[in-house]
PDB file of N, CA and C in Angstrom:
ATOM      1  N   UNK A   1       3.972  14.592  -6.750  1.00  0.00           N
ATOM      2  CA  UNK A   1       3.852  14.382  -5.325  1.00  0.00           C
ATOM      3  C   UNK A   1       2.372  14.317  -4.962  1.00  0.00           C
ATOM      4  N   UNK A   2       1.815  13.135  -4.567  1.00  0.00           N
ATOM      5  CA  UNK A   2       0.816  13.148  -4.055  1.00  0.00           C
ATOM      6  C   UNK A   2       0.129  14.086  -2.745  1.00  0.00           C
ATOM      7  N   UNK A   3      -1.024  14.350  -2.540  1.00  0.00           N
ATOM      8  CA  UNK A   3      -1.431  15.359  -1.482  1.00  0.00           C
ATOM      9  C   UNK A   3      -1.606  14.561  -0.192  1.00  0.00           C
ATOM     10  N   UNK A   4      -1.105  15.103   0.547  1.00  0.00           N
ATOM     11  CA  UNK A   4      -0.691  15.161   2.428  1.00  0.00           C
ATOM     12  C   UNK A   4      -2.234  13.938   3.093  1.00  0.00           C
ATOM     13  N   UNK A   5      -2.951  14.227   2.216  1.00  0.00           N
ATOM     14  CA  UNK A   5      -4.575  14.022   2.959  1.00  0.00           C
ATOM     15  C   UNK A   5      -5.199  12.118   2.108  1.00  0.00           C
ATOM     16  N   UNK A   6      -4.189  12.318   1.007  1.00  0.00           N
ATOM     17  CA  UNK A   6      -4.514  11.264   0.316  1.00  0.00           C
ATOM     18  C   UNK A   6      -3.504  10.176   1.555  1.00  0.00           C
ATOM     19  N   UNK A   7      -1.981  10.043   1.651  1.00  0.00           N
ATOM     20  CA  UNK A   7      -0.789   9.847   1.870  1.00  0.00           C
ATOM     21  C   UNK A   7      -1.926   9.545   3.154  1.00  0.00           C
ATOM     22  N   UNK A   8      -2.436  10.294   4.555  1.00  0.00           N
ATOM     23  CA  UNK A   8      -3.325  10.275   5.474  1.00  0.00           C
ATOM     24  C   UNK A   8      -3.962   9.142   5.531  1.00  0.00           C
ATOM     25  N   UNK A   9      -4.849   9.001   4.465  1.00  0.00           N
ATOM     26  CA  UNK A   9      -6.154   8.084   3.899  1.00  0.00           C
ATOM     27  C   UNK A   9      -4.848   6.896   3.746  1.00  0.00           C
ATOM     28  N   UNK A  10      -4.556   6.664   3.579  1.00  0.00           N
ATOM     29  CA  UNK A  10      -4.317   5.383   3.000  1.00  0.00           C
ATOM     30  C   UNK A  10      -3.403   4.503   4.274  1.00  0.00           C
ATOM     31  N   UNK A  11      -2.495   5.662   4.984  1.00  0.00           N
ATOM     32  CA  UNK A  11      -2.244   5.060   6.562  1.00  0.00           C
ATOM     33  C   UNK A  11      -3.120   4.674   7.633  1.00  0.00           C
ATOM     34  N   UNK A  12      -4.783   5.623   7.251  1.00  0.00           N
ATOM     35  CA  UNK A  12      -5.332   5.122   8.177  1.00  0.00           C
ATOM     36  C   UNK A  12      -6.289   3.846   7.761  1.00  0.00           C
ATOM     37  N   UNK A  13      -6.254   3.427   6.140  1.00  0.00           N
ATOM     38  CA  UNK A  13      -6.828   2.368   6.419  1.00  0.00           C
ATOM     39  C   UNK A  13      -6.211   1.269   6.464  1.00  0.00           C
ATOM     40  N   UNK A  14      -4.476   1.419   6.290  1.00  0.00           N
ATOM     41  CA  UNK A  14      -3.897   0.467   6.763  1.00  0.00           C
ATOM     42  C   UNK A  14      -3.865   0.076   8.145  1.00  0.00           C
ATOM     43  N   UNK A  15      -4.276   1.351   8.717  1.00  0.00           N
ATOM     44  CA  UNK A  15      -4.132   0.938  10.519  1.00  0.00           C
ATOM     45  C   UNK A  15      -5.661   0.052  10.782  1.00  0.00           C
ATOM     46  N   UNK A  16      -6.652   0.353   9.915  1.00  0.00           N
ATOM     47  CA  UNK A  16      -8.053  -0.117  10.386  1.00  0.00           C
ATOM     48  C   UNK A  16      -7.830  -1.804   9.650  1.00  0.00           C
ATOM     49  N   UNK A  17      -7.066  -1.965   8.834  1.00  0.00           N
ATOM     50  CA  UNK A  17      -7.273  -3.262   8.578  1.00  0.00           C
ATOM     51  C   UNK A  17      -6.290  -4.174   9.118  1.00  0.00           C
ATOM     52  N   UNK A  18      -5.610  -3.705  10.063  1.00  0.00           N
ATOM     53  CA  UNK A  18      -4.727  -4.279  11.230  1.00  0.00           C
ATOM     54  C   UNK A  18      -4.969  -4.766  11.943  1.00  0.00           C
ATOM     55  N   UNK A  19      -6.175  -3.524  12.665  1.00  0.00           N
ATOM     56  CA  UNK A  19      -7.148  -3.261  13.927  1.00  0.00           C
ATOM     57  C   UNK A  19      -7.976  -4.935  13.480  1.00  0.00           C
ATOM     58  N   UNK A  20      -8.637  -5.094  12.360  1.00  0.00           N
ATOM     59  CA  UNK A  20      -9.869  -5.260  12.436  1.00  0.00           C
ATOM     60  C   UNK A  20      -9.431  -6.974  11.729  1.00  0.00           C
ATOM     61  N   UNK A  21      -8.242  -7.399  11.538  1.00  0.00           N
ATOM     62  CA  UNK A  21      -7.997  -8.473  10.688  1.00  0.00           C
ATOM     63  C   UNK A  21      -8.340  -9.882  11.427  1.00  0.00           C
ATOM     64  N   UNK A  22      -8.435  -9.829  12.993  1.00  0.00           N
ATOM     65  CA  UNK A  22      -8.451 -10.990  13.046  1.00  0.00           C
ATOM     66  C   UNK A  22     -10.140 -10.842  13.328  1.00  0.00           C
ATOM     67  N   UNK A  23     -11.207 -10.211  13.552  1.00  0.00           N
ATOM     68  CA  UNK A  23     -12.334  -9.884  13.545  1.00  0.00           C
ATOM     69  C   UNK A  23     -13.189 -10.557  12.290  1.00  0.00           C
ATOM     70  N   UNK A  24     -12.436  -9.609  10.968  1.00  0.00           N
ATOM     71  CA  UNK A  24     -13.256  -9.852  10.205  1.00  0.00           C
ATOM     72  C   UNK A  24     -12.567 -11.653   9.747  1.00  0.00           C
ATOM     73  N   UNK A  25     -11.154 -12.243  10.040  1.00  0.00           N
ATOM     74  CA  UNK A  25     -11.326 -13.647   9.500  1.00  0.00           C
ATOM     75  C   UNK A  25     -12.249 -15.263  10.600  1.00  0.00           C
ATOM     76  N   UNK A  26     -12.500 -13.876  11.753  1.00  0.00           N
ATOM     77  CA  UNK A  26     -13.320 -15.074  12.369  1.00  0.00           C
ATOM     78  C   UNK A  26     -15.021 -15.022  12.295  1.00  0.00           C
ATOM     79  N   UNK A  27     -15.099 -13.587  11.563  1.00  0.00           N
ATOM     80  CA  UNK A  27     -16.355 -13.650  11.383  1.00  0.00           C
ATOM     81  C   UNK A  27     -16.721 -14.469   9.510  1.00  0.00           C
ATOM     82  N   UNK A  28     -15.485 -14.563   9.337  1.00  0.00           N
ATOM     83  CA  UNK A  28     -15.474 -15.069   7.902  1.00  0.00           C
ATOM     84  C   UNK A  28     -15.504 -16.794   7.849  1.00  0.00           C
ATOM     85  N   UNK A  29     -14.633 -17.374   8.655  1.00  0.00           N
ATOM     86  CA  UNK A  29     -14.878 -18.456   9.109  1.00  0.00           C
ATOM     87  C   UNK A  29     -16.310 -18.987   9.644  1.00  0.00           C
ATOM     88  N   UNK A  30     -16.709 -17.747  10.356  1.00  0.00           N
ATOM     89  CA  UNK A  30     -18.155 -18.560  10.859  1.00  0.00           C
ATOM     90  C   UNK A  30     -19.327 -18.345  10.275  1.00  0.00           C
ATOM     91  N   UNK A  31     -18.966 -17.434   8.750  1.00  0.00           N
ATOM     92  CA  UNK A  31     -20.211 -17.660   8.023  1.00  0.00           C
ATOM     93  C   UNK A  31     -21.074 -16.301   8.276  1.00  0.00           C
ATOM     94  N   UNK A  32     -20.834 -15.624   8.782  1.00  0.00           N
ATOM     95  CA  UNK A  32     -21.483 -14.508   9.385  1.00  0.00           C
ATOM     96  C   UNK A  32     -20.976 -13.093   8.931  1.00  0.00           C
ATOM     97  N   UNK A  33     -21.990 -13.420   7.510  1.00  0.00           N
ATOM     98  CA  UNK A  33     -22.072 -12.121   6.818  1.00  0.00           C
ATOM     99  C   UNK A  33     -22.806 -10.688   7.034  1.00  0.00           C
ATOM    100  N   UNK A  34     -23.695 -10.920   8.239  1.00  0.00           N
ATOM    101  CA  UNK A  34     -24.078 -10.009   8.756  1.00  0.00           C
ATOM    102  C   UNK A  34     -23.444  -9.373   9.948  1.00  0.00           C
ATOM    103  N   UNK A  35     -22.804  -9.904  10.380  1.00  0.00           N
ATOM    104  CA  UNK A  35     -21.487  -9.287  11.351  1.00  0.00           C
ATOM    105  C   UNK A  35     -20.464  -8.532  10.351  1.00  0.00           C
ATOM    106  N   UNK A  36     -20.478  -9.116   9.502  1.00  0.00           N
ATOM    107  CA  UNK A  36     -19.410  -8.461   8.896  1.00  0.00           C
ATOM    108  C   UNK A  36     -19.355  -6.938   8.275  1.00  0.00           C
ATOM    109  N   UNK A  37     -21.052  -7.248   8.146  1.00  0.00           N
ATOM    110  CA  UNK A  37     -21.477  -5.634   7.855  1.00  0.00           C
ATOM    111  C   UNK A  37     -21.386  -4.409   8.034  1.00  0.00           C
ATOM    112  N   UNK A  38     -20.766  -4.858  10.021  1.00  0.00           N
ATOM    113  CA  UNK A  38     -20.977  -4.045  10.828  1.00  0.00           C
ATOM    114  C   UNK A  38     -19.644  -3.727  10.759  1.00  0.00           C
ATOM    115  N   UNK A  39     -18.445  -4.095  10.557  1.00  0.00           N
ATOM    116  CA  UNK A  39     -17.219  -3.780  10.544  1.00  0.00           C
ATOM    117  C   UNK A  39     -17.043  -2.015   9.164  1.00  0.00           C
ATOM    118  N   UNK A  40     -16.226  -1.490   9.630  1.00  0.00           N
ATOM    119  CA  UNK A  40     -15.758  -0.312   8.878  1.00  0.00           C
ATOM    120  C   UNK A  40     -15.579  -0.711   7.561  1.00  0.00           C
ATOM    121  N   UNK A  41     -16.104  -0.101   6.135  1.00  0.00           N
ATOM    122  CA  UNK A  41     -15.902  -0.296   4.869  1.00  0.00           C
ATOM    123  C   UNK A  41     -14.010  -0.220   5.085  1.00  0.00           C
ATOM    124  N   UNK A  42     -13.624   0.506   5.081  1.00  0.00           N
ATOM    125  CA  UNK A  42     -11.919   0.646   4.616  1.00  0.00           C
ATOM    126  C   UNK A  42     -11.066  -0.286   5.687  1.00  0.00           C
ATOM    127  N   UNK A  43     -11.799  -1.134   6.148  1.00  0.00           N
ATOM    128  CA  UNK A  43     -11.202  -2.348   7.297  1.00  0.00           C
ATOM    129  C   UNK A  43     -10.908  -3.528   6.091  1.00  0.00           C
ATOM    130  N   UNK A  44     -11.259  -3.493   5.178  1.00  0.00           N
ATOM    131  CA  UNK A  44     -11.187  -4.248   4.163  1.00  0.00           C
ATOM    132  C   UNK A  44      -9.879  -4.067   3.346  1.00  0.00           C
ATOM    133  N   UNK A  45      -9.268  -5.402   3.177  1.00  0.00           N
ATOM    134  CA  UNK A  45      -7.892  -5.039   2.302  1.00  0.00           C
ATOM    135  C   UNK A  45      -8.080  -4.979   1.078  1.00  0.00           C
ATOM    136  N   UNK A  46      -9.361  -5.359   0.768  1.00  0.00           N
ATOM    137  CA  UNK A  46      -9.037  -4.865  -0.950  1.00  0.00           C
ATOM    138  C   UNK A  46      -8.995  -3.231  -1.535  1.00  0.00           C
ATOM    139  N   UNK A  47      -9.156  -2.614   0.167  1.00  0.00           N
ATOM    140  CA  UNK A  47      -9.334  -1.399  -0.490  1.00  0.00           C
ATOM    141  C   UNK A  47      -7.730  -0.631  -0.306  1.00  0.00           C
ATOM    142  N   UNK A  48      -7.063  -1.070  -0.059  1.00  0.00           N
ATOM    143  CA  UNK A  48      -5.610  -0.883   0.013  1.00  0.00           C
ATOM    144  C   UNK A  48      -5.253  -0.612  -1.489  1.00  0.00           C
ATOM    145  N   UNK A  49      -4.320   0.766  -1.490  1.00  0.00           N
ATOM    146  CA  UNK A  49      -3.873   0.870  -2.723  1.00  0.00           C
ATOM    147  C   UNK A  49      -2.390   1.199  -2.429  1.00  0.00           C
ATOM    148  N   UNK A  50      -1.420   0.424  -3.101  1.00  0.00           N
ATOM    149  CA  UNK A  50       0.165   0.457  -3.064  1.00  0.00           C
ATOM    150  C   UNK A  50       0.329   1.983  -2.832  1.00  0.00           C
ATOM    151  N   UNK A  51       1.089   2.561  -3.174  1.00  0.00           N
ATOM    152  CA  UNK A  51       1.506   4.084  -2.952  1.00  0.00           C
ATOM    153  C   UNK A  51       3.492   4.130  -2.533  1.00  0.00           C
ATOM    154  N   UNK A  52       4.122   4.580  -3.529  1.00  0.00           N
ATOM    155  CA  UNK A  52       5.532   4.685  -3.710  1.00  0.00           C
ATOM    156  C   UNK A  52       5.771   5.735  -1.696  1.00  0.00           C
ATOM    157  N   UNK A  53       6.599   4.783  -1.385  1.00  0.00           N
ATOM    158  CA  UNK A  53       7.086   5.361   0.164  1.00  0.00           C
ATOM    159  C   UNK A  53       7.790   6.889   0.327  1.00  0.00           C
ATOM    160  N   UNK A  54       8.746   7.712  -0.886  1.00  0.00           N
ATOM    161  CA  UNK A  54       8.695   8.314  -0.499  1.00  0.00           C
ATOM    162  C   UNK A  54       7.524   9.736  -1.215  1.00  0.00           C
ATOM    163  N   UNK A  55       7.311   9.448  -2.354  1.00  0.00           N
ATOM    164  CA  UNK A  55       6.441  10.672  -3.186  1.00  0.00           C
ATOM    165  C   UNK A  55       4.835  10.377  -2.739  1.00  0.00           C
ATOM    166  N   UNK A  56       4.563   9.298  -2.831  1.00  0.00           N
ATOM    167  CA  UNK A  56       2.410   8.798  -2.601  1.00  0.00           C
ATOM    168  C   UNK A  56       2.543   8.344  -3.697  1.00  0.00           C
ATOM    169  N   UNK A  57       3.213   8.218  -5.118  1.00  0.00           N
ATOM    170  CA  UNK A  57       2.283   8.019  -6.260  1.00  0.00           C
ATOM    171  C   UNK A  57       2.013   6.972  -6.639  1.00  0.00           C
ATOM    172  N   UNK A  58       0.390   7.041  -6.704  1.00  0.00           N
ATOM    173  CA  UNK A  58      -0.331   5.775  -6.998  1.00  0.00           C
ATOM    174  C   UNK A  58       0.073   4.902  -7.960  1.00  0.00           C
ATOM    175  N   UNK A  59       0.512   4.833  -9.139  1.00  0.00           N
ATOM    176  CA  UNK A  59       0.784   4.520 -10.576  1.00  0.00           C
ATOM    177  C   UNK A  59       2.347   4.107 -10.721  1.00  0.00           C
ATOM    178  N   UNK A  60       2.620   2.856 -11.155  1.00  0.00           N
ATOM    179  CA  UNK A  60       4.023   2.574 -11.731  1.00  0.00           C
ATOM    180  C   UNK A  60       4.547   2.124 -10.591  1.00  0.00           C
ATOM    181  N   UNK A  61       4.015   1.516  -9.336  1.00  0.00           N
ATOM    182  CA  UNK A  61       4.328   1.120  -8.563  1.00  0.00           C
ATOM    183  C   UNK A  61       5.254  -0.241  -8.278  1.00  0.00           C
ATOM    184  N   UNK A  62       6.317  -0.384  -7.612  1.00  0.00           N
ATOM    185  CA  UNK A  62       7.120  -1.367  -7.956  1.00  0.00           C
ATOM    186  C   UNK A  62       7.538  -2.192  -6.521  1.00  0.00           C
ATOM    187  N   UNK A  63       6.626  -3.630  -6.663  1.00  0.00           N
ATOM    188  CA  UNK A  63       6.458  -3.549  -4.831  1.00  0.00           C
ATOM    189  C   UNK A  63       8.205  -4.131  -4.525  1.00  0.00           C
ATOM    190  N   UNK A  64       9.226  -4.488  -5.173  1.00  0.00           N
ATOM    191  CA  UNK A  64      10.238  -5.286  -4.472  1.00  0.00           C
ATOM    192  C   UNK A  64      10.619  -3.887  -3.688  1.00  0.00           C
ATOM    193  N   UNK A  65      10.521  -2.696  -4.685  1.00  0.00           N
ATOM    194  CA  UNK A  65      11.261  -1.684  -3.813  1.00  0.00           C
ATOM    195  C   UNK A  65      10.399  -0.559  -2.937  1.00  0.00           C
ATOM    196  N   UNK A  66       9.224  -1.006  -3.196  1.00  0.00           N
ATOM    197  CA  UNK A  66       7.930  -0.188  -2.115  1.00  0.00           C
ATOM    198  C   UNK A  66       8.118   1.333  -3.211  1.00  0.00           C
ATOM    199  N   UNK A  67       8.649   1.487  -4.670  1.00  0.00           N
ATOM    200  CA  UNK A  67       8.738   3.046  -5.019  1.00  0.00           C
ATOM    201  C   UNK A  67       8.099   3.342  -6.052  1.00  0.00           C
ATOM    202  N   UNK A  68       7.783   4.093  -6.772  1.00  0.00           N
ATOM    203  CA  UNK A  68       7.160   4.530  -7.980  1.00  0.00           C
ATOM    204  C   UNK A  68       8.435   4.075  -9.393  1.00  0.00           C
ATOM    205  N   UNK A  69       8.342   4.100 -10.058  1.00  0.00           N
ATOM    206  CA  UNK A  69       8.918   4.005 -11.719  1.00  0.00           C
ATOM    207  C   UNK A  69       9.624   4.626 -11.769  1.00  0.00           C
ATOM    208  N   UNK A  70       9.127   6.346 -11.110  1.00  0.00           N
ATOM    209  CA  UNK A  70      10.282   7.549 -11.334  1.00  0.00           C
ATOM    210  C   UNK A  70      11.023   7.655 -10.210  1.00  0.00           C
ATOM    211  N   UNK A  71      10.240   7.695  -9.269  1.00  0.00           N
ATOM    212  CA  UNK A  71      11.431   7.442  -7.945  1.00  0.00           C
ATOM    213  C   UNK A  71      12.429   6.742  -8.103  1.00  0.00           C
ATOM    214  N   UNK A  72      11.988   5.304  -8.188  1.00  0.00           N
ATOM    215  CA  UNK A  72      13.344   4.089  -8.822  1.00  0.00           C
ATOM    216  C   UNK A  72      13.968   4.174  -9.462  1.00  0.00           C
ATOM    217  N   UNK A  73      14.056   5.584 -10.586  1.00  0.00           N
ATOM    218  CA  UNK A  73      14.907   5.583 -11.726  1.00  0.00           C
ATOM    219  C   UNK A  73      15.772   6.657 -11.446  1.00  0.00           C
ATOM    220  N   UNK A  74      15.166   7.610 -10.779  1.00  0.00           N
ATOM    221  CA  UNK A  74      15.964   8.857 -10.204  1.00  0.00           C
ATOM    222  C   UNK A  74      17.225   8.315  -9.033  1.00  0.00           C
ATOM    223  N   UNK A  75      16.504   7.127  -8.143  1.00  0.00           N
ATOM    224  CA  UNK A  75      17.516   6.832  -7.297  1.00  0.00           C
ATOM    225  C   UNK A  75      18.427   5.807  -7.618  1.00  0.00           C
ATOM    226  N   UNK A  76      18.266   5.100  -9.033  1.00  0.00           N
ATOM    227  CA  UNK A  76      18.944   4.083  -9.959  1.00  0.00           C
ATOM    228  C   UNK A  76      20.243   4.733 -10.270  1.00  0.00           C
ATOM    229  N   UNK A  77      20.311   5.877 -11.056  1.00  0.00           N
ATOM    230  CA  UNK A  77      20.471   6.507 -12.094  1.00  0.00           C
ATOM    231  C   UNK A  77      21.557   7.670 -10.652  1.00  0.00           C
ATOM    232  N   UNK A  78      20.977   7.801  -9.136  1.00  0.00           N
ATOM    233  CA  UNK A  78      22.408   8.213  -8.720  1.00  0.00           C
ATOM    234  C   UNK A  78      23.031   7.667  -7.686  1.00  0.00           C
ATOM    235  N   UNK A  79      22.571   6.007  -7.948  1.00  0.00           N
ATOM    236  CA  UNK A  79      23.426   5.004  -7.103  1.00  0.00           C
ATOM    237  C   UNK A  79      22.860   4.893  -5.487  1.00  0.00           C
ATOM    238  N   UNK A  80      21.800   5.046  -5.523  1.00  0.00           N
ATOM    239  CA  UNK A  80      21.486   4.797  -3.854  1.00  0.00           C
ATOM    240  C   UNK A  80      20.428   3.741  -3.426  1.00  0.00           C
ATOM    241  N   UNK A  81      20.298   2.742  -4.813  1.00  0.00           N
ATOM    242  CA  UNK A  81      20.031   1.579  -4.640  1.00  0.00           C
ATOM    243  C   UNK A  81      20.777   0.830  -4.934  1.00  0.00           C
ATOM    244  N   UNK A  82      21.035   0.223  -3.711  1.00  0.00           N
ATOM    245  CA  UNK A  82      22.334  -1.378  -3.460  1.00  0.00           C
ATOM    246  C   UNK A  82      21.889  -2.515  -4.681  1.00  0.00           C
ATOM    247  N   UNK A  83      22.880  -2.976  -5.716  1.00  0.00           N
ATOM    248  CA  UNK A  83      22.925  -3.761  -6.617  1.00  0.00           C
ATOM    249  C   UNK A  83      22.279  -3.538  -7.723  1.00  0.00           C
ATOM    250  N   UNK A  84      21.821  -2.326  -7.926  1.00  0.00           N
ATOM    251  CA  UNK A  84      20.995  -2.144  -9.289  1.00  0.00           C
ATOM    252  C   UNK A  84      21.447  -0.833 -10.190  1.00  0.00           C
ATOM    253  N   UNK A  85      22.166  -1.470 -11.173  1.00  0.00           N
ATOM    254  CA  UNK A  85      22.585  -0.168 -11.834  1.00  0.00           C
ATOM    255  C   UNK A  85      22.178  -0.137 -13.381  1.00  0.00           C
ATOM    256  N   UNK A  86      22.445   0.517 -13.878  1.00  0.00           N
ATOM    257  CA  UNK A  86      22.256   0.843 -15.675  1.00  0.00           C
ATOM    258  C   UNK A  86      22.495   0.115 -16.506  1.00  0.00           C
ATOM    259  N   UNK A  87      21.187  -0.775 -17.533  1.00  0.00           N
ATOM    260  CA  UNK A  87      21.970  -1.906 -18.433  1.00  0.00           C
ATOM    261  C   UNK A  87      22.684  -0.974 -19.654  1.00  0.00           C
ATOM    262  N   UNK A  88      23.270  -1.677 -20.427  1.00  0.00           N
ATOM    263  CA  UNK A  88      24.060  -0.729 -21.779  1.00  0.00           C
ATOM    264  C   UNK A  88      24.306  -1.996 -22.329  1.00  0.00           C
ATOM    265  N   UNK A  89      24.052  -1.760 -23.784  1.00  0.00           N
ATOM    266  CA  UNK A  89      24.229  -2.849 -24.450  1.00  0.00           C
ATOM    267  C   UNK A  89      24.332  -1.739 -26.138  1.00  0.00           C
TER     268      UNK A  89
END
């Protein structure tokens, strides 16, 4: 389980690159890299990191279902994902 403060961090720079998206693509359009300066570092989407919806964990991330590897397998494994069940061969 990821920590409360990380889970924090990562909502609020999804909210700043919301805030700030049509800003920074018109300052991107007009060439104006020094405006852009001025915008918040974490307004930037590359700094977005996936994170499984219900645990935080960074790693093994699986975007069709927004969950971690282990999350997805725990909730595989007791049927509370619609159409996906156990191969056996």
């Amino acid at each position: 389980m990821a920590k409360e403060s990380m889970k924090a961090r990562e909502v609020k720079r999804q909210k700043l690159v919301a805030k700030f998206a049509a800003k920074r693509k018109e300052l991107k359009e007009a060439g104006d890299y020094v405006g852009l300066q001025s915008i918040p570092k974490n307004a930037s989407p590359v700094r977005l990191h996936n994170r499984c919806k219900l645990t935080g964990r960074p790693k093994g991330y699986m975007r069709t279902f927004g969950l971690s590897r282990v999350t997805f397998r725990e909730m595989a494994n007791q049927g509370l994902i619609p159409g996906v069940r156990k191969a056996s061969w």
